[in-house]
PDB file of N, CA and C in Angstrom:
ATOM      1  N   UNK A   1     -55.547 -45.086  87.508  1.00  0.00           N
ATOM      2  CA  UNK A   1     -54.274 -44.428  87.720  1.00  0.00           C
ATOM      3  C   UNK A   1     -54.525 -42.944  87.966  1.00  0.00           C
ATOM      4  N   UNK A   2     -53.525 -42.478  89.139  1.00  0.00           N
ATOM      5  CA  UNK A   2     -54.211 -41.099  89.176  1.00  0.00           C
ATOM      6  C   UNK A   2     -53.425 -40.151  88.210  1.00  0.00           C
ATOM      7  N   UNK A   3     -53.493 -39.000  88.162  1.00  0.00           N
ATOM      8  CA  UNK A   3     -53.228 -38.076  87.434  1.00  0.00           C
ATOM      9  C   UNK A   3     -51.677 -37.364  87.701  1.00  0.00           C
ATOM     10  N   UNK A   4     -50.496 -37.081  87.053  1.00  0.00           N
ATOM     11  CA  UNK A   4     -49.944 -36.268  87.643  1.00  0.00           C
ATOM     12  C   UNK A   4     -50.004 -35.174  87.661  1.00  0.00           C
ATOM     13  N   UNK A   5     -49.314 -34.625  88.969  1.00  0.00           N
ATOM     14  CA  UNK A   5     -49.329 -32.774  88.729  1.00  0.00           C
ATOM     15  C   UNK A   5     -48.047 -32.185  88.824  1.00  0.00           C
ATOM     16  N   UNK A   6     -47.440 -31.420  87.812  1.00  0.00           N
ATOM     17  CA  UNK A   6     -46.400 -30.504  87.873  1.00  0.00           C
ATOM     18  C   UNK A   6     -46.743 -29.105  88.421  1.00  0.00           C
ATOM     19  N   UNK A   7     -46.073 -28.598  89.329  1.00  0.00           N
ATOM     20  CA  UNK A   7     -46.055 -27.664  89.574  1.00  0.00           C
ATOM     21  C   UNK A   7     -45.071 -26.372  89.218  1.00  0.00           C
ATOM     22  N   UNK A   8     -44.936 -25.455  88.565  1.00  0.00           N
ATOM     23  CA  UNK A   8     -43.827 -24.771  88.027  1.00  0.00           C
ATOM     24  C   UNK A   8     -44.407 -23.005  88.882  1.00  0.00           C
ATOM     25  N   UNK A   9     -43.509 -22.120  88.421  1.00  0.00           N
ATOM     26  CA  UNK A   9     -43.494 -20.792  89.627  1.00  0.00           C
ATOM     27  C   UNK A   9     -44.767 -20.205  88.683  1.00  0.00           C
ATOM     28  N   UNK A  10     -44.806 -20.395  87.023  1.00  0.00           N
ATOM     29  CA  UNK A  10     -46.062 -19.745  86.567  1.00  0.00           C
ATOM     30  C   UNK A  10     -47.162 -20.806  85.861  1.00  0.00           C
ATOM     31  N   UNK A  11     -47.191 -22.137  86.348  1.00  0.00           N
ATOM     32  CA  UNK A  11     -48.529 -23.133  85.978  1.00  0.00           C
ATOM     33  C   UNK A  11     -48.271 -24.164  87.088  1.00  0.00           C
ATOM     34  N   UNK A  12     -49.479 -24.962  86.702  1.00  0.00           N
ATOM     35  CA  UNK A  12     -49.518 -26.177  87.333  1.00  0.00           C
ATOM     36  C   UNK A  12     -50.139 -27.259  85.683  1.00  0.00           C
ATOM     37  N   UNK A  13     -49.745 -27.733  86.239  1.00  0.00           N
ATOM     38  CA  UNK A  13     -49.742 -28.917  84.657  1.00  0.00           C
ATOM     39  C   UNK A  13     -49.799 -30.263  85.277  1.00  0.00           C
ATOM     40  N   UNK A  14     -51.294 -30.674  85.064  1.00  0.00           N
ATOM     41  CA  UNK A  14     -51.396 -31.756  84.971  1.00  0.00           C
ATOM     42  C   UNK A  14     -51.885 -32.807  84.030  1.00  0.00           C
ATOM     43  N   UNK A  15     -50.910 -34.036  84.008  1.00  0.00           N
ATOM     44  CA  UNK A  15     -51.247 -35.012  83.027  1.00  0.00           C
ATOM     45  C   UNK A  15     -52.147 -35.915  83.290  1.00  0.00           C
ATOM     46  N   UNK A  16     -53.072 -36.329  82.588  1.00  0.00           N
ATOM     47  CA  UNK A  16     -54.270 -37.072  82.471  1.00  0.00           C
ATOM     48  C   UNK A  16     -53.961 -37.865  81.692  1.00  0.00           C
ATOM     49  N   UNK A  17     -54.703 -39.106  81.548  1.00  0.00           N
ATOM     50  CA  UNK A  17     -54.723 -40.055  80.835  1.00  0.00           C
ATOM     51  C   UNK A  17     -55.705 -40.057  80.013  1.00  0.00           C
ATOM     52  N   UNK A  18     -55.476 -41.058  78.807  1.00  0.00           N
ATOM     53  CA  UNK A  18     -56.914 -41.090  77.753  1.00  0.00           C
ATOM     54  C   UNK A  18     -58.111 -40.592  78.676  1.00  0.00           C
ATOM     55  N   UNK A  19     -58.643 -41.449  79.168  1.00  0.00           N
ATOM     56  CA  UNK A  19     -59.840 -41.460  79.840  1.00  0.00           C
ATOM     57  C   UNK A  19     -60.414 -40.528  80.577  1.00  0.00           C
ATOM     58  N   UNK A  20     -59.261 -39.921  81.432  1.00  0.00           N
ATOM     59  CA  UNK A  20     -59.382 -38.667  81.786  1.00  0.00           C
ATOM     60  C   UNK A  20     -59.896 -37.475  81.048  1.00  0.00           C
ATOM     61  N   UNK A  21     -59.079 -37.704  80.164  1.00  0.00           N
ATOM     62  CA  UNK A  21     -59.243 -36.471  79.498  1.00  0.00           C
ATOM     63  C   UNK A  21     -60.612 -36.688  78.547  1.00  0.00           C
ATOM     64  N   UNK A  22     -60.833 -37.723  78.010  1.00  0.00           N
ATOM     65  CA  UNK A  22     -62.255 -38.132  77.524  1.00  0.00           C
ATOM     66  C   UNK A  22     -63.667 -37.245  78.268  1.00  0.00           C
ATOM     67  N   UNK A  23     -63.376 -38.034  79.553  1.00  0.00           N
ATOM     68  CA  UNK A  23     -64.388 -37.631  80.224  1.00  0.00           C
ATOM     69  C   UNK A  23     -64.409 -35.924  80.661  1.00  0.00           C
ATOM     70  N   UNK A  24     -63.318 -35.148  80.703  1.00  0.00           N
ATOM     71  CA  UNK A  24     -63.114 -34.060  81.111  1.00  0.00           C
ATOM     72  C   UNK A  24     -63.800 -33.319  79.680  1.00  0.00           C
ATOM     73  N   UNK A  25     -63.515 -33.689  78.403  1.00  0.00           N
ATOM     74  CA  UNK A  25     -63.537 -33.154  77.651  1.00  0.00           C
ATOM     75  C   UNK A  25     -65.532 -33.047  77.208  1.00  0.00           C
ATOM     76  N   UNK A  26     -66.299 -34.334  77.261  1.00  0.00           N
ATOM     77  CA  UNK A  26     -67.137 -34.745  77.199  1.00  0.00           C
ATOM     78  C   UNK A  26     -68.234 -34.031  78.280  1.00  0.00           C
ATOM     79  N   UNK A  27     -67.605 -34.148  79.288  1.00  0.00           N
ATOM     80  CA  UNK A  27     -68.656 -32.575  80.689  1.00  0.00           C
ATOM     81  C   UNK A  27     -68.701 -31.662  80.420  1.00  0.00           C
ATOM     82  N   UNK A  28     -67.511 -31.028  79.759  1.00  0.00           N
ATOM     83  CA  UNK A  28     -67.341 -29.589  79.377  1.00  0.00           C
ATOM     84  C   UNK A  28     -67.844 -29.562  77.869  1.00  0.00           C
ATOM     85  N   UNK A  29     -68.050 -30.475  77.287  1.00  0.00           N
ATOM     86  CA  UNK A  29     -69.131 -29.970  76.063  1.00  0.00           C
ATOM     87  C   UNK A  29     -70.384 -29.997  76.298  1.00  0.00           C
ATOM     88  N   UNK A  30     -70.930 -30.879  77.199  1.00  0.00           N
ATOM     89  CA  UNK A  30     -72.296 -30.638  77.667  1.00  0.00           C
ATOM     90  C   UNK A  30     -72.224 -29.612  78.118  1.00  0.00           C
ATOM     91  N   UNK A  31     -71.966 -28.920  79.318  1.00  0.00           N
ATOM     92  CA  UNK A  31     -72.396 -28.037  79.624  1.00  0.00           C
ATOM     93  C   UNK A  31     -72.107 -26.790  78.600  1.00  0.00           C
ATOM     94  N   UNK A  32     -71.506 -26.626  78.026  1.00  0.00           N
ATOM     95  CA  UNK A  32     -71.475 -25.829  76.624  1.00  0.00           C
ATOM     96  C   UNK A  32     -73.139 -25.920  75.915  1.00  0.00           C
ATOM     97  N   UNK A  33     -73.260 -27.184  75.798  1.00  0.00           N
ATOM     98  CA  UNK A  33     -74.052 -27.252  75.364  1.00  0.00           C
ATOM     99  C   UNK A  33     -75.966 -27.010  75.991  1.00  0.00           C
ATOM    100  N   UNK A  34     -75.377 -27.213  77.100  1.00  0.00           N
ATOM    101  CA  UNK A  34     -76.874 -26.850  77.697  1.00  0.00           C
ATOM    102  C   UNK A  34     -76.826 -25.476  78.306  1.00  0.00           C
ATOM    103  N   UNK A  35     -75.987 -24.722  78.249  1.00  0.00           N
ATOM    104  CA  UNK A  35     -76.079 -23.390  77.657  1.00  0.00           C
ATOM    105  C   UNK A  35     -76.329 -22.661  76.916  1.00  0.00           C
ATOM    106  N   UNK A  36     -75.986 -23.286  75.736  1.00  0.00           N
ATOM    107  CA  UNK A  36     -76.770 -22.690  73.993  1.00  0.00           C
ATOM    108  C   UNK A  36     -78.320 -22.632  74.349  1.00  0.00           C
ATOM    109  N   UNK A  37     -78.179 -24.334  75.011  1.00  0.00           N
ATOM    110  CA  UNK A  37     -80.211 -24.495  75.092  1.00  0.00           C
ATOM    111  C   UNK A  37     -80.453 -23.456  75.363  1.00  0.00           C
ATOM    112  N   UNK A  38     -79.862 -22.915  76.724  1.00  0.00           N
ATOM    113  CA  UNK A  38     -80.579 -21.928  77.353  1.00  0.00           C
ATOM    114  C   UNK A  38     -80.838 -21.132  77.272  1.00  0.00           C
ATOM    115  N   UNK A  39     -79.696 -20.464  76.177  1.00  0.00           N
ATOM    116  CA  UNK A  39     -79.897 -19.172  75.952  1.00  0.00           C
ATOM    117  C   UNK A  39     -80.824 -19.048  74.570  1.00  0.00           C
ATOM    118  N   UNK A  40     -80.828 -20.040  73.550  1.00  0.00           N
ATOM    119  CA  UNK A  40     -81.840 -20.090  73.094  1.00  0.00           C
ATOM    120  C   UNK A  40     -83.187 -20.098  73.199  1.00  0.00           C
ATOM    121  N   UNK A  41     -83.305 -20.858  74.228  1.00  0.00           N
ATOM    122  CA  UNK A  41     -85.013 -20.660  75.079  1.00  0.00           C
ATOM    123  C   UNK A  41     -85.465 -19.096  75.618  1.00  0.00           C
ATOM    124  N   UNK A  42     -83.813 -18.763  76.177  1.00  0.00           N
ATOM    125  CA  UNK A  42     -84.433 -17.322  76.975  1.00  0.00           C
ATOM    126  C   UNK A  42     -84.340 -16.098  75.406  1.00  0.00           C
ATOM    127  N   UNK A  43     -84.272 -16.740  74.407  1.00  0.00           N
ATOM    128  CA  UNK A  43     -83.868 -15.608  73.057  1.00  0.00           C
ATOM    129  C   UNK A  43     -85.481 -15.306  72.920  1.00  0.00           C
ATOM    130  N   UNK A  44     -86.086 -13.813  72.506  1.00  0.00           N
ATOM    131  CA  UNK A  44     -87.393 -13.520  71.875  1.00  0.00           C
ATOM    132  C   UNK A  44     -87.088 -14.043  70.252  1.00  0.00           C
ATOM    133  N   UNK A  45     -88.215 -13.539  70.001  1.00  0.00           N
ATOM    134  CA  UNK A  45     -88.536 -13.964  68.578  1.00  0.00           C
ATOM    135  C   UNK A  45     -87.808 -12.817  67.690  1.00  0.00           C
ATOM    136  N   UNK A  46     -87.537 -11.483  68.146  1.00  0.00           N
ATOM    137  CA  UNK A  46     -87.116 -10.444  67.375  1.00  0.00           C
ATOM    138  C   UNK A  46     -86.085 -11.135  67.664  1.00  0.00           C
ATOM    139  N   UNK A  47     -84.757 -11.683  68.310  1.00  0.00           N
ATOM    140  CA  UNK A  47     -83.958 -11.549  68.539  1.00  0.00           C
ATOM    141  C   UNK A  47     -83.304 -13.079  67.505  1.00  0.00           C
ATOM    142  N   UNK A  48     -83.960 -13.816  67.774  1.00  0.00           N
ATOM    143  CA  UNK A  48     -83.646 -15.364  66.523  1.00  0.00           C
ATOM    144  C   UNK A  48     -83.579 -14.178  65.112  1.00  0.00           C
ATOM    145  N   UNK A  49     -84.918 -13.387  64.859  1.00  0.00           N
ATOM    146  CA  UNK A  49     -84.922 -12.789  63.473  1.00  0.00           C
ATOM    147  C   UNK A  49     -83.471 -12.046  63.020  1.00  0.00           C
ATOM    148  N   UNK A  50     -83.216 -11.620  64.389  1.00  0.00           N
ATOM    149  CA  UNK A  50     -82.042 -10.546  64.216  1.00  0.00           C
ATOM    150  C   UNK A  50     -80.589 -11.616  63.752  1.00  0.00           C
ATOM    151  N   UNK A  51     -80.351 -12.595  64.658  1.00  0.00           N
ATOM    152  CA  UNK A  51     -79.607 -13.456  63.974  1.00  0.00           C
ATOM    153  C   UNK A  51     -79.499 -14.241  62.909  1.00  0.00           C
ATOM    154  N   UNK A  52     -80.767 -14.570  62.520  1.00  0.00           N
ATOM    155  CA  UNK A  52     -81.317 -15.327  61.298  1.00  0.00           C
ATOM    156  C   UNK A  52     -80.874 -14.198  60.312  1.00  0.00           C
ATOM    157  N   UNK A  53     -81.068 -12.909  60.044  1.00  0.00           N
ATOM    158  CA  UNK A  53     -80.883 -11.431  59.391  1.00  0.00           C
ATOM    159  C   UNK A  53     -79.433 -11.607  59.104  1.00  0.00           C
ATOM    160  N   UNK A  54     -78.769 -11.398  60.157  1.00  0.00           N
ATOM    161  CA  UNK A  54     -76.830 -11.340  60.240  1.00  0.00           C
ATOM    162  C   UNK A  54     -76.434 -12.391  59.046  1.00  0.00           C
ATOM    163  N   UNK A  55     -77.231 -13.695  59.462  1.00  0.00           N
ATOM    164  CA  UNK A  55     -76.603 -14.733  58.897  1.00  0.00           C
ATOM    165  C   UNK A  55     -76.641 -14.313  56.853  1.00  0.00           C
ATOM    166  N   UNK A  56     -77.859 -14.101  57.209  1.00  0.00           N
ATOM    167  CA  UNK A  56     -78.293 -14.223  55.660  1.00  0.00           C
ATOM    168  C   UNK A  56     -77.842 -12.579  54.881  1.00  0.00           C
ATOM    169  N   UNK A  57     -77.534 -11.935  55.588  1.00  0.00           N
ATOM    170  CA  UNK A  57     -76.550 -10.561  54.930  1.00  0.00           C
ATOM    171  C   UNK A  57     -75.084 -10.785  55.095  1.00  0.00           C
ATOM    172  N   UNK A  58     -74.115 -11.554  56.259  1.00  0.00           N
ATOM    173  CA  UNK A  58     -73.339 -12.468  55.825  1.00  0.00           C
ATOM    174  C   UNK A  58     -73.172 -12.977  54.521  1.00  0.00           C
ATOM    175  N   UNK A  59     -73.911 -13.716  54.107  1.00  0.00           N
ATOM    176  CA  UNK A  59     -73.779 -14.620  53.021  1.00  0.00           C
ATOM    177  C   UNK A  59     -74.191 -13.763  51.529  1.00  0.00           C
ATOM    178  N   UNK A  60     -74.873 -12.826  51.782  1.00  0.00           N
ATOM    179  CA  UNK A  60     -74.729 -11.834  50.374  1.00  0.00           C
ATOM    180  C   UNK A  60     -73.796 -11.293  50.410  1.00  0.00           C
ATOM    181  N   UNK A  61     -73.187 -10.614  51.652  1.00  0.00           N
ATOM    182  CA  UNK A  61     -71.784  -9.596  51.409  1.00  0.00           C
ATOM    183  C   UNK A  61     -70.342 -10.330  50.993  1.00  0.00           C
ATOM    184  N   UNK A  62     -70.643 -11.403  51.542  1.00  0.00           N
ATOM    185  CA  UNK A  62     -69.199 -12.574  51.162  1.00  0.00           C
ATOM    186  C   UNK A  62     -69.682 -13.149  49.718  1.00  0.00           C
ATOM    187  N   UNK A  63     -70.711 -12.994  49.288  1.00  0.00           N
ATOM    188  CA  UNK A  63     -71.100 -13.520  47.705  1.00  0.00           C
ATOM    189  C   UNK A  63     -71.020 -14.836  47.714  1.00  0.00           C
ATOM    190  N   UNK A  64     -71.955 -15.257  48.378  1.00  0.00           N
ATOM    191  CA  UNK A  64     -72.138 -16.990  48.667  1.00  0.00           C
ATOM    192  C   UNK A  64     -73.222 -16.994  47.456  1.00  0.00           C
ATOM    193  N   UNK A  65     -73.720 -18.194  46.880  1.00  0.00           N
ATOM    194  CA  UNK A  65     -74.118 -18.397  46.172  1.00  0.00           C
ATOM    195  C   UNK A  65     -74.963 -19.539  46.755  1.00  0.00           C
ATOM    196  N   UNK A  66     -76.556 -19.560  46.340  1.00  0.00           N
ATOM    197  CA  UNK A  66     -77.487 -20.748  46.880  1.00  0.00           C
ATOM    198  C   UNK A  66     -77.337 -21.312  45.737  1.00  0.00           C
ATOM    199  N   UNK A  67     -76.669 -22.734  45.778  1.00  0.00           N
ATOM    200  CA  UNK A  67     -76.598 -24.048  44.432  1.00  0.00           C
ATOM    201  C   UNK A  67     -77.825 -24.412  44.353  1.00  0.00           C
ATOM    202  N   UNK A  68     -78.905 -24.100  44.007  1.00  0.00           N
ATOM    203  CA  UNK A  68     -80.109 -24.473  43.447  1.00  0.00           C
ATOM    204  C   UNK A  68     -79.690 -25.997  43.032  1.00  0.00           C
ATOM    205  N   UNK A  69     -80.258 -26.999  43.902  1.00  0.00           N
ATOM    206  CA  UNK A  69     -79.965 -28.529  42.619  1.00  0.00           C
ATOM    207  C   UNK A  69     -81.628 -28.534  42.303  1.00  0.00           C
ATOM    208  N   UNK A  70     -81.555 -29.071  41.429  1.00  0.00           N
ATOM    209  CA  UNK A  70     -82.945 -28.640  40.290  1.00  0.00           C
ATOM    210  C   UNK A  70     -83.188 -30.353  40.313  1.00  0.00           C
ATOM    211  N   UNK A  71     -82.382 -31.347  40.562  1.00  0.00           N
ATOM    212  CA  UNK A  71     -82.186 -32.772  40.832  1.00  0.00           C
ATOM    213  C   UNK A  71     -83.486 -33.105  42.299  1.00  0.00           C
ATOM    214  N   UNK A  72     -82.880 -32.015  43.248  1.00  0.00           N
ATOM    215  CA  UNK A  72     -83.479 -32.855  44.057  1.00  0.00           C
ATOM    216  C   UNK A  72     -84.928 -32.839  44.267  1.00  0.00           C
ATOM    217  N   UNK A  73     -85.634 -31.965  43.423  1.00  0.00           N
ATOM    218  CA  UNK A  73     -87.121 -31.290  43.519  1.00  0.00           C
ATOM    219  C   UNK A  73     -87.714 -32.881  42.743  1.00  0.00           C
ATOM    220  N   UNK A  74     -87.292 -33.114  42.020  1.00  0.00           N
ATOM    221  CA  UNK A  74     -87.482 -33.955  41.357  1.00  0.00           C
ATOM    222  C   UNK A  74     -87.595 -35.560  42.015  1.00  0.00           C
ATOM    223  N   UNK A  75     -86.144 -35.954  42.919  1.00  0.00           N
ATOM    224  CA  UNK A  75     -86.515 -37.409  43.346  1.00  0.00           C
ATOM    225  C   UNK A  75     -87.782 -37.296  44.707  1.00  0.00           C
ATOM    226  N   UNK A  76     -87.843 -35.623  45.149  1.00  0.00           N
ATOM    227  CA  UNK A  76     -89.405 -35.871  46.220  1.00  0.00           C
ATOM    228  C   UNK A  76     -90.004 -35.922  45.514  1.00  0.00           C
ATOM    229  N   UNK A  77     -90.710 -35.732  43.927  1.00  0.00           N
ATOM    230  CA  UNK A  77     -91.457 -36.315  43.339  1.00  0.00           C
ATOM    231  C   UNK A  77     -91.884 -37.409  42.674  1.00  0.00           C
ATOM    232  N   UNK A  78     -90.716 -38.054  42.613  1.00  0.00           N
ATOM    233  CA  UNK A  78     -90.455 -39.357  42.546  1.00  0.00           C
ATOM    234  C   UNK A  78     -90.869 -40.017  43.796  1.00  0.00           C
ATOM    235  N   UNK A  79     -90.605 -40.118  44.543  1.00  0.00           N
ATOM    236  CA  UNK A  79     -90.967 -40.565  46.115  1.00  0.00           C
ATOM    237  C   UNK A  79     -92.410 -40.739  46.169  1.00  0.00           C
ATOM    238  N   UNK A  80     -93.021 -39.293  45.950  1.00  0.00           N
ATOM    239  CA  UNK A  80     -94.397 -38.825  46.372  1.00  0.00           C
ATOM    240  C   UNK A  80     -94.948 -39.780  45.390  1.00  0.00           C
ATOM    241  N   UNK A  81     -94.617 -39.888  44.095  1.00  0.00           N
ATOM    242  CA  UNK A  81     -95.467 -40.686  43.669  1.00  0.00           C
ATOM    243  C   UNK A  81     -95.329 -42.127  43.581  1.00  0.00           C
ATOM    244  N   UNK A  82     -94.160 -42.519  44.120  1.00  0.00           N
ATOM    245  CA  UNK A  82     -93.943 -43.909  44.162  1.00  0.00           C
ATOM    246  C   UNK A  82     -94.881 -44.310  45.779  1.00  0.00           C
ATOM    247  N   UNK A  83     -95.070 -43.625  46.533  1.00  0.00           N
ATOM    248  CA  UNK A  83     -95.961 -43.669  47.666  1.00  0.00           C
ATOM    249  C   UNK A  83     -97.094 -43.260  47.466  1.00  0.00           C
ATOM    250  N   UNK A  84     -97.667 -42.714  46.839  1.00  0.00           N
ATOM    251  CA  UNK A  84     -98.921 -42.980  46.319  1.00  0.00           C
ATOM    252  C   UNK A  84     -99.707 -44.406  45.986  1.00  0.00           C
ATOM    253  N   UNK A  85     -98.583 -44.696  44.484  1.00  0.00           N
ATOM    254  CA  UNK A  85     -98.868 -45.746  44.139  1.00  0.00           C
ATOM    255  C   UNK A  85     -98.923 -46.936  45.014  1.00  0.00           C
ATOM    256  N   UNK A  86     -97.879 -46.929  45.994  1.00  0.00           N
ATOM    257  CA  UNK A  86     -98.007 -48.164  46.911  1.00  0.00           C
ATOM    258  C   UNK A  86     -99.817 -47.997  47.710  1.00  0.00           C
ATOM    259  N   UNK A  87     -99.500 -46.795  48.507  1.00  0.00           N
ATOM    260  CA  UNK A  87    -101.077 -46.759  49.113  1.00  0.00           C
ATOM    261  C   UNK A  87    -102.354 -47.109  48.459  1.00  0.00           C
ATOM    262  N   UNK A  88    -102.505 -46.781  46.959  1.00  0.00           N
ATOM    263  CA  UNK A  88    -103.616 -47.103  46.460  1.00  0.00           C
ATOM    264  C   UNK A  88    -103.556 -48.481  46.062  1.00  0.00           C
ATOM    265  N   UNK A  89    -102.636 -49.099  46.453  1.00  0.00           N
ATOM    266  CA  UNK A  89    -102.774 -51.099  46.724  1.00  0.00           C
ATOM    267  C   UNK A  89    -103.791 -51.017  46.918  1.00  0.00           C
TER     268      UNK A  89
END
């Protein structure tokens, strides 16, 4: 089914259907997205640091707090040694 189009003196408005708009919506996040790539690839290394920096003085000035779980140090050691034990079968 095709699409309609309204035309008014300050838009044009057109209606799409599910699918339409699926797919419209779905191109335009890729290419969103293979833009980030890109500009990530073309980023130096000072320049990741510089954002990596923002982020993490962000999060002291807003008084974020790192939840230390003290739990999970524990089941990779559990793991590690339950895989041990299997290997030395």
């Amino acid at each position: 089914m095709a699409s309609e189009v309204f035309v008014f003196p300050h838009a044009i408005i057109m209606i799409m259907n599910n699918d339409e708009i699926r797919f419209h919506l779905r191109d335009r996040w890729k290419a969103v997205e293979e833009i980030e790539r890109q500009e990530l690839r073309a980023m130096s290394l000072e320049e990741h640091w510089q954002k990596l920096n923002a982020i993490v003085r962000f999060a002291i000035e807003t008084g974020m707090e790192n939840e230390d779980d003290d739990g999970e140090m524990e089941v990779y050691m559990r793991w590690a040694k339950l895989k041990g034990a299997y290997e030395t079968r």
